[in-house]
C-alpha atoms as a PDB file:
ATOM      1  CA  UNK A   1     -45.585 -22.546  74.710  1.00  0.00           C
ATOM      2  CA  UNK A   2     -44.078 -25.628  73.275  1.00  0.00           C
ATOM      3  CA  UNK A   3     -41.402 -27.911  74.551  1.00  0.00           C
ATOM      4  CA  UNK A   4     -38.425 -25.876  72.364  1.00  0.00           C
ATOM      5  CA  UNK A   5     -39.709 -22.438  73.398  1.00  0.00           C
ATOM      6  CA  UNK A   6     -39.988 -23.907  76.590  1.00  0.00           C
ATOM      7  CA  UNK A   7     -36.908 -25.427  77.448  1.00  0.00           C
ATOM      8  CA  UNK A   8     -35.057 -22.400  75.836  1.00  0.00           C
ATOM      9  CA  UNK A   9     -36.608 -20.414  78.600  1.00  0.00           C
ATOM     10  CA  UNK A  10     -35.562 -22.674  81.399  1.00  0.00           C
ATOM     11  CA  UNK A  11     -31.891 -22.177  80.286  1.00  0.00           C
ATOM     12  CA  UNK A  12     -31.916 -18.336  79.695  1.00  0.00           C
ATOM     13  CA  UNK A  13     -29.385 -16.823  81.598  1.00  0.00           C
ATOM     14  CA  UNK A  14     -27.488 -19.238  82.694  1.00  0.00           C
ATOM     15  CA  UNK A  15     -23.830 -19.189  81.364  1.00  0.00           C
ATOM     16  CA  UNK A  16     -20.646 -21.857  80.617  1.00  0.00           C
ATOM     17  CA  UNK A  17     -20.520 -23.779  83.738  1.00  0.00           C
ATOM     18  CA  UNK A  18     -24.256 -24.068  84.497  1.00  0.00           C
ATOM     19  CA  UNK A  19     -25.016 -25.568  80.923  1.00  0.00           C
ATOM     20  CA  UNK A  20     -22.223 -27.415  80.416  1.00  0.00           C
ATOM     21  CA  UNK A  21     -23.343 -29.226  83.381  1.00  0.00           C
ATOM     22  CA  UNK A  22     -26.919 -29.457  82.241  1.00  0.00           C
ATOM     23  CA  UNK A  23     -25.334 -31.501  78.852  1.00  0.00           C
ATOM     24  CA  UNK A  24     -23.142 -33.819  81.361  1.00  0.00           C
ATOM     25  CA  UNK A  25     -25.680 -34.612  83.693  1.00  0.00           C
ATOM     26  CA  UNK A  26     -27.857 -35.354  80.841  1.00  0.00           C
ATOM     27  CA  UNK A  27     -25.799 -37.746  79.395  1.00  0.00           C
ATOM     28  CA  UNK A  28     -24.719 -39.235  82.134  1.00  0.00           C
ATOM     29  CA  UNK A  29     -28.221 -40.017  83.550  1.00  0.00           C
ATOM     30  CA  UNK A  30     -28.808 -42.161  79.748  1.00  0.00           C
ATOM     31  CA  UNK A  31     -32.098 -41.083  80.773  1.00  0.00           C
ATOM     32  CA  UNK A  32     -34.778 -40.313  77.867  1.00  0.00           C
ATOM     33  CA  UNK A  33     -36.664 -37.757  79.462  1.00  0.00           C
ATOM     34  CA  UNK A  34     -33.480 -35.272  78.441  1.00  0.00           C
ATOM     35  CA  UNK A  35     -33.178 -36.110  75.273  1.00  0.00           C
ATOM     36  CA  UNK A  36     -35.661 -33.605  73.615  1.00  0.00           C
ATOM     37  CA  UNK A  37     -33.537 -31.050  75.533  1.00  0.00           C
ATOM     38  CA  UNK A  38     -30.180 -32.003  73.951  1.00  0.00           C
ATOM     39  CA  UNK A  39     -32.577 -31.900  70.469  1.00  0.00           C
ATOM     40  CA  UNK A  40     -32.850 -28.399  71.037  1.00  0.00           C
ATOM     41  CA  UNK A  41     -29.405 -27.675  71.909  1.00  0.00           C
ATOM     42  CA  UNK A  42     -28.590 -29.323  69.011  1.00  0.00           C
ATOM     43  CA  UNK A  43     -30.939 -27.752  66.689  1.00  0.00           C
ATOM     44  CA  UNK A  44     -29.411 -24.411  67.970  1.00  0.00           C
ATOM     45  CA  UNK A  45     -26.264 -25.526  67.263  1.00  0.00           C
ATOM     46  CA  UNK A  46     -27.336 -26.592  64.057  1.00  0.00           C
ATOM     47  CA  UNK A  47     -29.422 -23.399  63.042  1.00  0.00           C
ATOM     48  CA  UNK A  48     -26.125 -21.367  63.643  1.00  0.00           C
ATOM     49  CA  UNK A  49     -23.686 -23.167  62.019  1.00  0.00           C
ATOM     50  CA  UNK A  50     -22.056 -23.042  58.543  1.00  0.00           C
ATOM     51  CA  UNK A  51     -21.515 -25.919  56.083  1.00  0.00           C
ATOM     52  CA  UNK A  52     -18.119 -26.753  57.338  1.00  0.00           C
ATOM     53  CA  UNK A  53     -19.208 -26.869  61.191  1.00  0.00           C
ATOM     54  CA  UNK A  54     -22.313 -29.000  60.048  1.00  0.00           C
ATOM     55  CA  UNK A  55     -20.349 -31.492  58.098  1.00  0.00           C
ATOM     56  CA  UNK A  56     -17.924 -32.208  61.159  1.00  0.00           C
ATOM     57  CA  UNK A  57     -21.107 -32.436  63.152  1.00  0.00           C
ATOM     58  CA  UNK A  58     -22.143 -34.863  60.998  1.00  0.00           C
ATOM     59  CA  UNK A  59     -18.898 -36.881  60.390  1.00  0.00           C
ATOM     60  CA  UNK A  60     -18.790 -37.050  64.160  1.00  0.00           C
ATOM     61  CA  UNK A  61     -22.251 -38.265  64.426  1.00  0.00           C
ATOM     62  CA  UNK A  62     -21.247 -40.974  61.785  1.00  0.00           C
ATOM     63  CA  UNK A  63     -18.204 -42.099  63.785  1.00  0.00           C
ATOM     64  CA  UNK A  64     -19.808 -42.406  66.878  1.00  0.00           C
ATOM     65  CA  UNK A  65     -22.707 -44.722  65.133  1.00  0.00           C
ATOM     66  CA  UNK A  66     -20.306 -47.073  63.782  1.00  0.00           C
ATOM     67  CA  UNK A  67     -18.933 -47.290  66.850  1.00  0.00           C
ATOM     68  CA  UNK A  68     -22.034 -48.246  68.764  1.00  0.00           C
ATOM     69  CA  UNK A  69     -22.745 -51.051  65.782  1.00  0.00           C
ATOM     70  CA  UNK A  70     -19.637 -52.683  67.078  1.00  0.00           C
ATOM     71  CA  UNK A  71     -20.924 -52.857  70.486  1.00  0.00           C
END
């Protein structure tokens, strides 16, 4: 099993509140060890969306990095 497949598996099941709070925790913590798990949330997100949904993503993802350059 590999670490998508397996992290998949580990949130089967569980609905709204328990992965929202999975995400929050995870960034909260600014720990490292969670950040292959929001990869694969995000590649599902990804994987499912259409062209419109990915270029917000991405326009949000470009905000947020020219905020952090004026840090």
């Amino acid at each position: 099993m590999n670490i998508k497949e397996h992290i998949i598996n580990n949130f089967k099941g569980d609905d709204y509140k328990a992965l929202k709070e999975a995400i929050d925790e995870s960034i909260e913590s600014n720990d490292e060890i969670t950040l292959p798990g929001l990869g694969v949330f995000f590649t599902l997100i990804w994987e499912e969306s259409d062209q419109e949904l990915k270029n917000t993503l991405i326009e949000l993802i470009k905000q947020r990095i020219s905020k952090e350059d004026t840090k």
